[in-house]
Protein backbone atom coordinates (compact mmCIF):
# COMPACT_ATOMS: atom_id res chain seq x y z
CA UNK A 1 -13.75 96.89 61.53
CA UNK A 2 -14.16 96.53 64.72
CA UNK A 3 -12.71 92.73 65.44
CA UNK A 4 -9.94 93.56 62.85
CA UNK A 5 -8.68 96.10 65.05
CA UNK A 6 -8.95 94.34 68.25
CA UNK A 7 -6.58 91.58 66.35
CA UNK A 8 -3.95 94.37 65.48
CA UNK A 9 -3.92 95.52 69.06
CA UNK A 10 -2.92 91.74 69.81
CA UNK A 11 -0.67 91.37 67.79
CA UNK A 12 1.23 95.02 68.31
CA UNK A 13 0.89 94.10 72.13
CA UNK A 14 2.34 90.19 71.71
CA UNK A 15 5.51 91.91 69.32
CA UNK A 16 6.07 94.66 72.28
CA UNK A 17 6.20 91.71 74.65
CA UNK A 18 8.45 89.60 72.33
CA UNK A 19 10.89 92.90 72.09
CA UNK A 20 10.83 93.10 75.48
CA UNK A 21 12.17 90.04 76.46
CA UNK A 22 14.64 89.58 74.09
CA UNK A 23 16.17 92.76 75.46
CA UNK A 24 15.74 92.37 78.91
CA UNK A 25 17.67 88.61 78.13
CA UNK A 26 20.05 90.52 75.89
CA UNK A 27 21.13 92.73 78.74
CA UNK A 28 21.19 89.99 80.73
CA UNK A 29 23.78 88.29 79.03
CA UNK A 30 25.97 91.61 78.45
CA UNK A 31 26.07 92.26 82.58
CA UNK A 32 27.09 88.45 83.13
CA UNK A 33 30.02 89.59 79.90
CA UNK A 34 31.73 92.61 81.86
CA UNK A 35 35.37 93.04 81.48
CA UNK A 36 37.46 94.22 84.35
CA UNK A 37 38.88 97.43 83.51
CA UNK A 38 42.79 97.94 84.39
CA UNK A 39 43.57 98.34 87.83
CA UNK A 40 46.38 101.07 88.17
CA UNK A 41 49.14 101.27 91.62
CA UNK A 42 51.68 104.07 91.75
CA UNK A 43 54.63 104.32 94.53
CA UNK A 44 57.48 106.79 95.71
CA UNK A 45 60.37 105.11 96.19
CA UNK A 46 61.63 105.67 99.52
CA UNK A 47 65.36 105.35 100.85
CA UNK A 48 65.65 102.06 102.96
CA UNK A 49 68.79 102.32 104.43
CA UNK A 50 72.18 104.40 105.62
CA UNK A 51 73.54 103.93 102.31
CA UNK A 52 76.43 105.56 100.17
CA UNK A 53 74.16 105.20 97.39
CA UNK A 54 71.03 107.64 97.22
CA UNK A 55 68.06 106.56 95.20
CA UNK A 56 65.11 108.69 94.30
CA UNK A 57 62.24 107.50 91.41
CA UNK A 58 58.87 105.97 91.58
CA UNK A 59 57.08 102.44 90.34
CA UNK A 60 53.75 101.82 88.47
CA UNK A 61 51.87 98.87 87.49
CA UNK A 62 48.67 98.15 85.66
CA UNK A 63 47.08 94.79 86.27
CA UNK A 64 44.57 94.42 83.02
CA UNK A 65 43.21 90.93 82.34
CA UNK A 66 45.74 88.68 80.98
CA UNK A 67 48.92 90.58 82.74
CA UNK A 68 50.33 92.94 84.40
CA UNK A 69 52.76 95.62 83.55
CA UNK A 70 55.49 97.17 86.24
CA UNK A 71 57.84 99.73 85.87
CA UNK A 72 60.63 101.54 88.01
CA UNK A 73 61.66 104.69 86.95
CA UNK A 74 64.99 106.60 89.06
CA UNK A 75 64.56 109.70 88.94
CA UNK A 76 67.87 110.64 90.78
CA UNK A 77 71.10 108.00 91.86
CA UNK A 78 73.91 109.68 93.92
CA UNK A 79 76.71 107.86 94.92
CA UNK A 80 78.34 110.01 97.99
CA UNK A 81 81.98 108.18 97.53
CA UNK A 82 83.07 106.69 94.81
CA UNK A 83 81.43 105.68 91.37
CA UNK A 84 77.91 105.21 90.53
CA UNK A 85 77.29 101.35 89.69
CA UNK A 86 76.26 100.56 85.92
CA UNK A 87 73.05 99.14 86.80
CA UNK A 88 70.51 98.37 89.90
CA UNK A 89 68.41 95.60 90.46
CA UNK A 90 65.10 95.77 91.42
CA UNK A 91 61.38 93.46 91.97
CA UNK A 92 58.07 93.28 92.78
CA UNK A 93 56.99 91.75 96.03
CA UNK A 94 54.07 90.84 98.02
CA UNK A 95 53.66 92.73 101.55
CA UNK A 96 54.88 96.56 102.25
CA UNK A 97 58.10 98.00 102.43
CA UNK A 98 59.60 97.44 106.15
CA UNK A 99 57.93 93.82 106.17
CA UNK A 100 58.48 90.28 104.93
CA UNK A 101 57.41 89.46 101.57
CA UNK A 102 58.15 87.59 99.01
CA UNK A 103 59.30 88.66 95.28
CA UNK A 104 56.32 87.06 92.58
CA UNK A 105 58.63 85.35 90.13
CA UNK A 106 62.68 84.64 90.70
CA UNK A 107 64.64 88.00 91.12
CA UNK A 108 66.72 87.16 88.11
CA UNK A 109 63.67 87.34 85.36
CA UNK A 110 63.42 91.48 86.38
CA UNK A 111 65.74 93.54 83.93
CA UNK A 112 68.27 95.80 85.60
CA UNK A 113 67.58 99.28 85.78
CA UNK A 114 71.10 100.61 83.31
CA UNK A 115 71.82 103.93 84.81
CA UNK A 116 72.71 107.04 82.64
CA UNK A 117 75.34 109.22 84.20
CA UNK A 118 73.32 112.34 86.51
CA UNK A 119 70.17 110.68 84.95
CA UNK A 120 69.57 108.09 86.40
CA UNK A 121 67.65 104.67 84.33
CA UNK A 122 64.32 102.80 84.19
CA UNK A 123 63.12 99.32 83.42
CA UNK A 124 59.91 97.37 82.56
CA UNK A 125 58.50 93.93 83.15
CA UNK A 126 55.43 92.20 82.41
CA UNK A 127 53.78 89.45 84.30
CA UNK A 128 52.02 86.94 82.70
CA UNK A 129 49.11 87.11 84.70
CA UNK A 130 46.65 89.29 86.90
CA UNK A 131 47.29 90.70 89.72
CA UNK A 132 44.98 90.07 92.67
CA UNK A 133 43.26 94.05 93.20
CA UNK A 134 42.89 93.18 97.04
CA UNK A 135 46.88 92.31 97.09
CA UNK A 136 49.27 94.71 98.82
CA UNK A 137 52.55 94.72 97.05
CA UNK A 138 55.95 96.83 97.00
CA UNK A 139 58.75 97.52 94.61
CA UNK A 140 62.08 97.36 96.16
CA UNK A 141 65.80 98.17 94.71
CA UNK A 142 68.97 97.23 95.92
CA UNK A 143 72.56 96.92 94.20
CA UNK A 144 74.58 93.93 93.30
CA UNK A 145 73.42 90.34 94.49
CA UNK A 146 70.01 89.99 95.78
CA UNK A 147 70.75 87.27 98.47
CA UNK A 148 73.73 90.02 99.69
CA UNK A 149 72.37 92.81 99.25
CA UNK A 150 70.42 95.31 101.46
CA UNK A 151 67.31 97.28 100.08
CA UNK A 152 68.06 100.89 98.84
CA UNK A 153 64.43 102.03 98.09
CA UNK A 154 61.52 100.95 98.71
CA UNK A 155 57.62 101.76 97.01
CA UNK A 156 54.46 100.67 98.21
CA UNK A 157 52.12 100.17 95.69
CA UNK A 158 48.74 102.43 96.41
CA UNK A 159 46.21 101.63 94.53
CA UNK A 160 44.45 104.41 92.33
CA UNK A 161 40.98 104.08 90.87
């Protein structure tokens, strides 16, 4: 009885062992499988210039693995002579407000933000790729062209998370 139960103890001790390493190699492989969870930037939009045209509304954006999604919202447009405009344009740029930068894709693939009378408007795009987490971006609007146009509003982008 004696020998059979030293064999039992063997084998109970060589199946721990084989457990054990197939979950120490199964964890292994789920570390080296992490997905990056969304990254998340929020911004005030903040008047740019002596303008007739007031702007007030924020920007968001959530970078999650494929793309990322922005969005201006404007809370508040007040034109102080004359007639609000039908729409404003806006982007996403590299740098921070106040400083050079460039926009990430042509000006003309952003949709315009329609304004709603005393309501003001928002828009959406989505980039077809990732943003960089250690990036510093900004969302700017401005009305009519973009080449002849100055910058209403600015947001930088702060990182949350």
């Amino acid at each position: 009885m004696g020998e059979r139960s030293r064999e039992m103890g063997l084998v109970k001790s060589a199946a721990f062992a084989m457990v054990t390493i197939v979950m120490v190699t199964l964890a292994g492989c789920l570390d080296s499988v992490q997905v990056d969870p969304a990254i998340m930037w929020e911004g005030v939009l903040v008047q740019q210039t002596e303008s007739l045209l007031f702007v007030e509304g924020q920007a968001a954006m959530v970078a999650n693995v494929a793309d990322t999604h922005v969005g201006v919202g404007l809370t508040s447009v007040v034109a102080e002579v004359g007639d609000l405009p039908d729409s404003l344009n806006w982007w996403l740029r590299s740098g921070r407000c106040g400083g050079s930068g460039t926009p990430l894709v042509e000006p003309d693939l952003f949709p315009t933000v329609d304004l709603q009378e005393g309501q003001g408007g928002s828009a959406e795009w989505v980039l077809q790729s990732r943003l960089s987490p250690r990036g510093t971006y900004a969302v700017e609007v401005w009305s009519g062209d973009s080449g002849q146009s100055e910058v209403l509003a600015c947001a930088d982008m702060e990182r949350r998370g």
